[in-house]
N, C-alpha and C. Protein backbone atom coordinates (compact mmCIF):
# COMPACT_ATOMS: atom_id res chain seq x y z
N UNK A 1 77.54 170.19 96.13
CA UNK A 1 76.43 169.35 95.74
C UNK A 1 76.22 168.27 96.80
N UNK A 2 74.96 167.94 96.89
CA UNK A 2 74.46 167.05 98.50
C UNK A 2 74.26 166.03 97.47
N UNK A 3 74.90 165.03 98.47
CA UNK A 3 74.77 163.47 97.53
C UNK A 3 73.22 162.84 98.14
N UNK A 4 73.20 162.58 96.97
CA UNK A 4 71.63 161.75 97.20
C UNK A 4 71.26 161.01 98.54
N UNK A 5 70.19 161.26 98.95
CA UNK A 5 69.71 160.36 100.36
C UNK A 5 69.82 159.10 100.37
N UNK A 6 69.62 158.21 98.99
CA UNK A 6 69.84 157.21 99.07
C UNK A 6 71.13 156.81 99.42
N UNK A 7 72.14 157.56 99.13
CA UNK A 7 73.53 157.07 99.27
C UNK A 7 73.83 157.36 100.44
N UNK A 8 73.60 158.26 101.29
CA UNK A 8 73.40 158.72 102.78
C UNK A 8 73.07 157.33 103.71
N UNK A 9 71.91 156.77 103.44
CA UNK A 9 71.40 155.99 103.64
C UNK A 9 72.21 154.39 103.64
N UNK A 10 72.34 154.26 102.36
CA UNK A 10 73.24 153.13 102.02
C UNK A 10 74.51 153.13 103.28
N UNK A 11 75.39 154.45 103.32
CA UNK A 11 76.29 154.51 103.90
C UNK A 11 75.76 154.23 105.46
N UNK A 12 74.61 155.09 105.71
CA UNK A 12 74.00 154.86 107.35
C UNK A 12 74.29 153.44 107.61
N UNK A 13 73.61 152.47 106.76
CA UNK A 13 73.29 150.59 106.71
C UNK A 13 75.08 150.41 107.09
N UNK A 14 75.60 150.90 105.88
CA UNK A 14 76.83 149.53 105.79
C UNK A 14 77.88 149.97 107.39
N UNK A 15 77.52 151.62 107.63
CA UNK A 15 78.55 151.67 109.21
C UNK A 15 77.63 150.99 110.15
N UNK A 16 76.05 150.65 110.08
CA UNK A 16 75.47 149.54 111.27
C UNK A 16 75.73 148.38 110.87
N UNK A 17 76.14 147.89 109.81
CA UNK A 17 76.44 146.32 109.40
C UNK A 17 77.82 146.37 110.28
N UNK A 18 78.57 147.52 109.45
CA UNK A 18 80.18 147.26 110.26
C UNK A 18 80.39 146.55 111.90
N UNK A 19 79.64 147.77 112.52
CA UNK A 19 79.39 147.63 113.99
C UNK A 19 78.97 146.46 114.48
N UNK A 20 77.72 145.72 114.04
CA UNK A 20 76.88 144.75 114.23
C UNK A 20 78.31 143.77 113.88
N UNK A 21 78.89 143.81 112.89
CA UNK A 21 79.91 142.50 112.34
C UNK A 21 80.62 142.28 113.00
N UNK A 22 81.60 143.50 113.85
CA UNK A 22 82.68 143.13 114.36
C UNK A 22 82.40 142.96 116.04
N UNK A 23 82.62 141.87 116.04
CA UNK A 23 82.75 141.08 117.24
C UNK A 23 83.74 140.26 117.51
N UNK A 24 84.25 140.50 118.63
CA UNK A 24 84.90 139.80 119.31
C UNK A 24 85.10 138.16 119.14
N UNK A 25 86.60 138.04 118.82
CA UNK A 25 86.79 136.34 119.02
C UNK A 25 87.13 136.24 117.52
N UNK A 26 86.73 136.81 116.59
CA UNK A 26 86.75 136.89 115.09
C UNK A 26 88.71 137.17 114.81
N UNK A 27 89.31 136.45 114.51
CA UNK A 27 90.58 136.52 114.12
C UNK A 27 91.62 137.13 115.27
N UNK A 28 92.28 138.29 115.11
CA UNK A 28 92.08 139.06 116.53
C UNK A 28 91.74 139.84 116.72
N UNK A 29 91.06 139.90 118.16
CA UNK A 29 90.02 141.18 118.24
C UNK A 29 90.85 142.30 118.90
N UNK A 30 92.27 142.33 119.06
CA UNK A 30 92.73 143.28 119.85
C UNK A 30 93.17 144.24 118.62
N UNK A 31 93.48 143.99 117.42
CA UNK A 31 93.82 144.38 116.53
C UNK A 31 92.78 144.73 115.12
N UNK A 32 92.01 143.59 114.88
CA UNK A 32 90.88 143.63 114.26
C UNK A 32 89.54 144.05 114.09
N UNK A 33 89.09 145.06 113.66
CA UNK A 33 88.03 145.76 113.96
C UNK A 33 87.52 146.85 112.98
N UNK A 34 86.40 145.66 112.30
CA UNK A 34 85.69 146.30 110.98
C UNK A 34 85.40 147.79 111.39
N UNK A 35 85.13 147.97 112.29
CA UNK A 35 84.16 149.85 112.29
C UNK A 35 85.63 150.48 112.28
N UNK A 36 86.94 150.33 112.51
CA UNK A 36 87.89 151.48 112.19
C UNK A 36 87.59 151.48 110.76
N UNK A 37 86.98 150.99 109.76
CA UNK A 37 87.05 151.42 108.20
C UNK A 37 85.66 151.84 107.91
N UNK A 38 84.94 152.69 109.06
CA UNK A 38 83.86 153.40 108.40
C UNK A 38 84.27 154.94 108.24
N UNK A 39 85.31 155.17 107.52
CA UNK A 39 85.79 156.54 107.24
C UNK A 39 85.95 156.11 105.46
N UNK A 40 85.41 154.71 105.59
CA UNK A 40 86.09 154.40 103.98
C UNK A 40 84.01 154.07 103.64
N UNK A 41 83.10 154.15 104.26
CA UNK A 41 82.32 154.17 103.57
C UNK A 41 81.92 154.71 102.59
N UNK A 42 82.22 156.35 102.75
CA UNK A 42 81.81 156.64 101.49
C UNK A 42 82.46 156.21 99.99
N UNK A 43 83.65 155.40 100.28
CA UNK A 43 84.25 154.97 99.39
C UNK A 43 83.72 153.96 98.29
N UNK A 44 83.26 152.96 99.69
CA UNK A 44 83.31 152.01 99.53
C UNK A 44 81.62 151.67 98.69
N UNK A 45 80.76 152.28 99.57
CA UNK A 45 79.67 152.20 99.52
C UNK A 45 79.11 153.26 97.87
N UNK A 46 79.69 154.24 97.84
CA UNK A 46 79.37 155.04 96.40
C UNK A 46 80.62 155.48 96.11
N UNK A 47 80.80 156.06 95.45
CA UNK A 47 82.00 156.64 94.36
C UNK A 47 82.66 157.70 94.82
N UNK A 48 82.50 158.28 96.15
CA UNK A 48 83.49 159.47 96.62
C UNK A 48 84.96 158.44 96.63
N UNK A 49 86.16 159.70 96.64
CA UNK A 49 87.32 158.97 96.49
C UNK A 49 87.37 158.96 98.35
N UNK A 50 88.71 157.63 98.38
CA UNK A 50 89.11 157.36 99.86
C UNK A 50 89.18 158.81 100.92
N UNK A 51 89.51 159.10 101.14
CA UNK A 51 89.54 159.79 102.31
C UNK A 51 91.43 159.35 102.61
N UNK A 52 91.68 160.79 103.12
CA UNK A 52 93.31 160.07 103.94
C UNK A 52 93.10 159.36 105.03
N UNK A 53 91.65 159.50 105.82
CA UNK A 53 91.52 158.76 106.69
C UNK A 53 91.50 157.59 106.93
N UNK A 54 90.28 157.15 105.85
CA UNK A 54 90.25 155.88 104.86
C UNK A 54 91.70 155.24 105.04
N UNK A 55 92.31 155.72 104.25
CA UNK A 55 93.30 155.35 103.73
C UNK A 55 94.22 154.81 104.82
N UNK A 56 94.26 155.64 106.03
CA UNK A 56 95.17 155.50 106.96
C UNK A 56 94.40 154.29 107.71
N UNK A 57 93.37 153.98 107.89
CA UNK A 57 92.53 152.83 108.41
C UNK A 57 92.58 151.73 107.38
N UNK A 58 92.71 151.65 106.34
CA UNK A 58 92.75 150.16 105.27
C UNK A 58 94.06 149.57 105.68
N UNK A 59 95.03 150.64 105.84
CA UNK A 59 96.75 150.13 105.97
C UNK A 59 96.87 149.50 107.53
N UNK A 60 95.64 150.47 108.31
CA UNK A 60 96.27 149.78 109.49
C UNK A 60 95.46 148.43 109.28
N UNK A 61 94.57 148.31 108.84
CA UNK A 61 93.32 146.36 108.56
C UNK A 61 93.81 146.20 107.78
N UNK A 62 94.72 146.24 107.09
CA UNK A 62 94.96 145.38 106.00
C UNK A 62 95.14 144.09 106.43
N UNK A 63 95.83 143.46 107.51
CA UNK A 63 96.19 141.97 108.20
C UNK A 63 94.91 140.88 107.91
N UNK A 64 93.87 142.56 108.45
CA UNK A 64 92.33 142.06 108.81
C UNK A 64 91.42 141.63 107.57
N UNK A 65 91.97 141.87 106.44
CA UNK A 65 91.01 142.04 105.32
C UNK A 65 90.44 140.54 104.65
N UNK A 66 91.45 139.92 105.34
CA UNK A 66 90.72 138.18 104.42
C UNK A 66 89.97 137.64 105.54
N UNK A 67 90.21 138.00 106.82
CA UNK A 67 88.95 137.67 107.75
C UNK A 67 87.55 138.15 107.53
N UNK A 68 87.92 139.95 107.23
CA UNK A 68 86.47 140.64 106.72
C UNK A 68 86.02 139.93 105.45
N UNK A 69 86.71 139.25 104.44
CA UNK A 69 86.18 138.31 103.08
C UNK A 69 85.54 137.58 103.61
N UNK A 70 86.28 136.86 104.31
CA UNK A 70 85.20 135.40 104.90
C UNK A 70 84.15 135.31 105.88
N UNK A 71 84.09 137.11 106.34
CA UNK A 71 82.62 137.09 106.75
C UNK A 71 81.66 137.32 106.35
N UNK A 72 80.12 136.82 106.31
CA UNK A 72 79.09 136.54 105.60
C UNK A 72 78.79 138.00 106.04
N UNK A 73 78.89 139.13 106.50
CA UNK A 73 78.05 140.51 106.41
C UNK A 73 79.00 141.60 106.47
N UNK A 74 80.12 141.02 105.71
CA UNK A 74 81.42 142.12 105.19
C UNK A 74 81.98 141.88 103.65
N UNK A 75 81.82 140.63 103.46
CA UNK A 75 82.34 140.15 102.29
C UNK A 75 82.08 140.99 100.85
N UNK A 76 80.75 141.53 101.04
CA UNK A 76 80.30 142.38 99.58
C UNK A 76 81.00 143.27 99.94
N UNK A 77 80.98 143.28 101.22
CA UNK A 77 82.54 145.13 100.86
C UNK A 77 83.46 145.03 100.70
N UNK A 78 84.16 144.11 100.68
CA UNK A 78 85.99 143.99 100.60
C UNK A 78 85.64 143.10 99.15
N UNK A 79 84.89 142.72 98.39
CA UNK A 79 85.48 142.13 97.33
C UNK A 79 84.69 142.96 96.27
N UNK A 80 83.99 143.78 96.80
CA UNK A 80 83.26 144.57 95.57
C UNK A 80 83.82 145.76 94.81
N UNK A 81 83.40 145.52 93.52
CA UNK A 81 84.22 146.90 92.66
C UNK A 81 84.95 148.09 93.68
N UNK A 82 84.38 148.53 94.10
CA UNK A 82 84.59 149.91 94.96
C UNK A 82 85.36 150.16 95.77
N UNK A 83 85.04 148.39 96.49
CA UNK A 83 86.13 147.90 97.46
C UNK A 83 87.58 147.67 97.07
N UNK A 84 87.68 147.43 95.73
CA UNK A 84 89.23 146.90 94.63
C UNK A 84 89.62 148.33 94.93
N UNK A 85 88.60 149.54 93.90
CA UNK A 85 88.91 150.31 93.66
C UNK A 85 89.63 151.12 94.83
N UNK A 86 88.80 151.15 96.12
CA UNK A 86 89.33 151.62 97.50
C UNK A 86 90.92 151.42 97.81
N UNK A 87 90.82 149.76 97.71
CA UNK A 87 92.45 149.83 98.69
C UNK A 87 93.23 150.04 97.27
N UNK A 88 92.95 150.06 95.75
CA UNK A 88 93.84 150.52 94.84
C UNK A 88 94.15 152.02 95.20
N UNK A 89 93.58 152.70 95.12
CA UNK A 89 93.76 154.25 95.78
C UNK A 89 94.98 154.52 96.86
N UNK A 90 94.68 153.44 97.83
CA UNK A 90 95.13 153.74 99.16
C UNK A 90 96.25 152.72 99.46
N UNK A 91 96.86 152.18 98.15
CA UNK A 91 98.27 151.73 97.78
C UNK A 91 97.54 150.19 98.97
N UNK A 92 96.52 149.58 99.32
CA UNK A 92 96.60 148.36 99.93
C UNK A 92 96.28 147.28 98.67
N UNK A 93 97.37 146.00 98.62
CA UNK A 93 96.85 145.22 98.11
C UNK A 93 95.20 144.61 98.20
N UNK A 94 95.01 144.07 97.20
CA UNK A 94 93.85 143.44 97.45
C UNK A 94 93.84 141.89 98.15
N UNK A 95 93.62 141.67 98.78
CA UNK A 95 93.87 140.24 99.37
C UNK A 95 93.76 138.76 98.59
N UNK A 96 94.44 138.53 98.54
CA UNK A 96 93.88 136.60 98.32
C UNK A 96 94.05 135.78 99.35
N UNK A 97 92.89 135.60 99.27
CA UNK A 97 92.64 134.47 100.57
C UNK A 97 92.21 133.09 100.08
């Protein structure tokens, strides 16, 4: 079954938000880097489950994840339902920052 265009779509946006977000200078950039977790869009963004890929990319950002909170064009993804639900899957805490 082909998932809806809209969700295609949605997912297209949030891996150009990713890209567009992560920039350099942001916490560390040698290590830190929102677009390794666009294998977790479909996760994140609609209701497919993580991916092992996913999964293997949340564990390696996890360090990264209260920097991605406190940025103004990542924040709805790391604190949103989907986003809980994501790193619950993929054994990462959820952060408190």
């Amino acid at each position: 079954m082909k998932p809806p265009a809209h969700h295609l779509l949605l997912a297209a946006c949030a891996v150009f938000l990713l890209l567009c977000a992560a920039a350099p200078g942001v916490a560390d950039a040698a290590t830190c880097d929102a677009t390794q977790l666009t294998p977790c869009a479909g996760a994140i963004i609609g209701n497919a489950p993580p991916t092992a890929a996913c999964c293997s990319r949340m564990k390696e950002q996890q360090p990264c994840l209260c920097t991605y909170a406190r940025d103004p064009n990542l924040q709805r993804y790391v604190s949103s339902p989907n986003g809980k639900k994501t790193m619950a899957a993929c054994r990462v805490p959820v952060p408190s920052c």
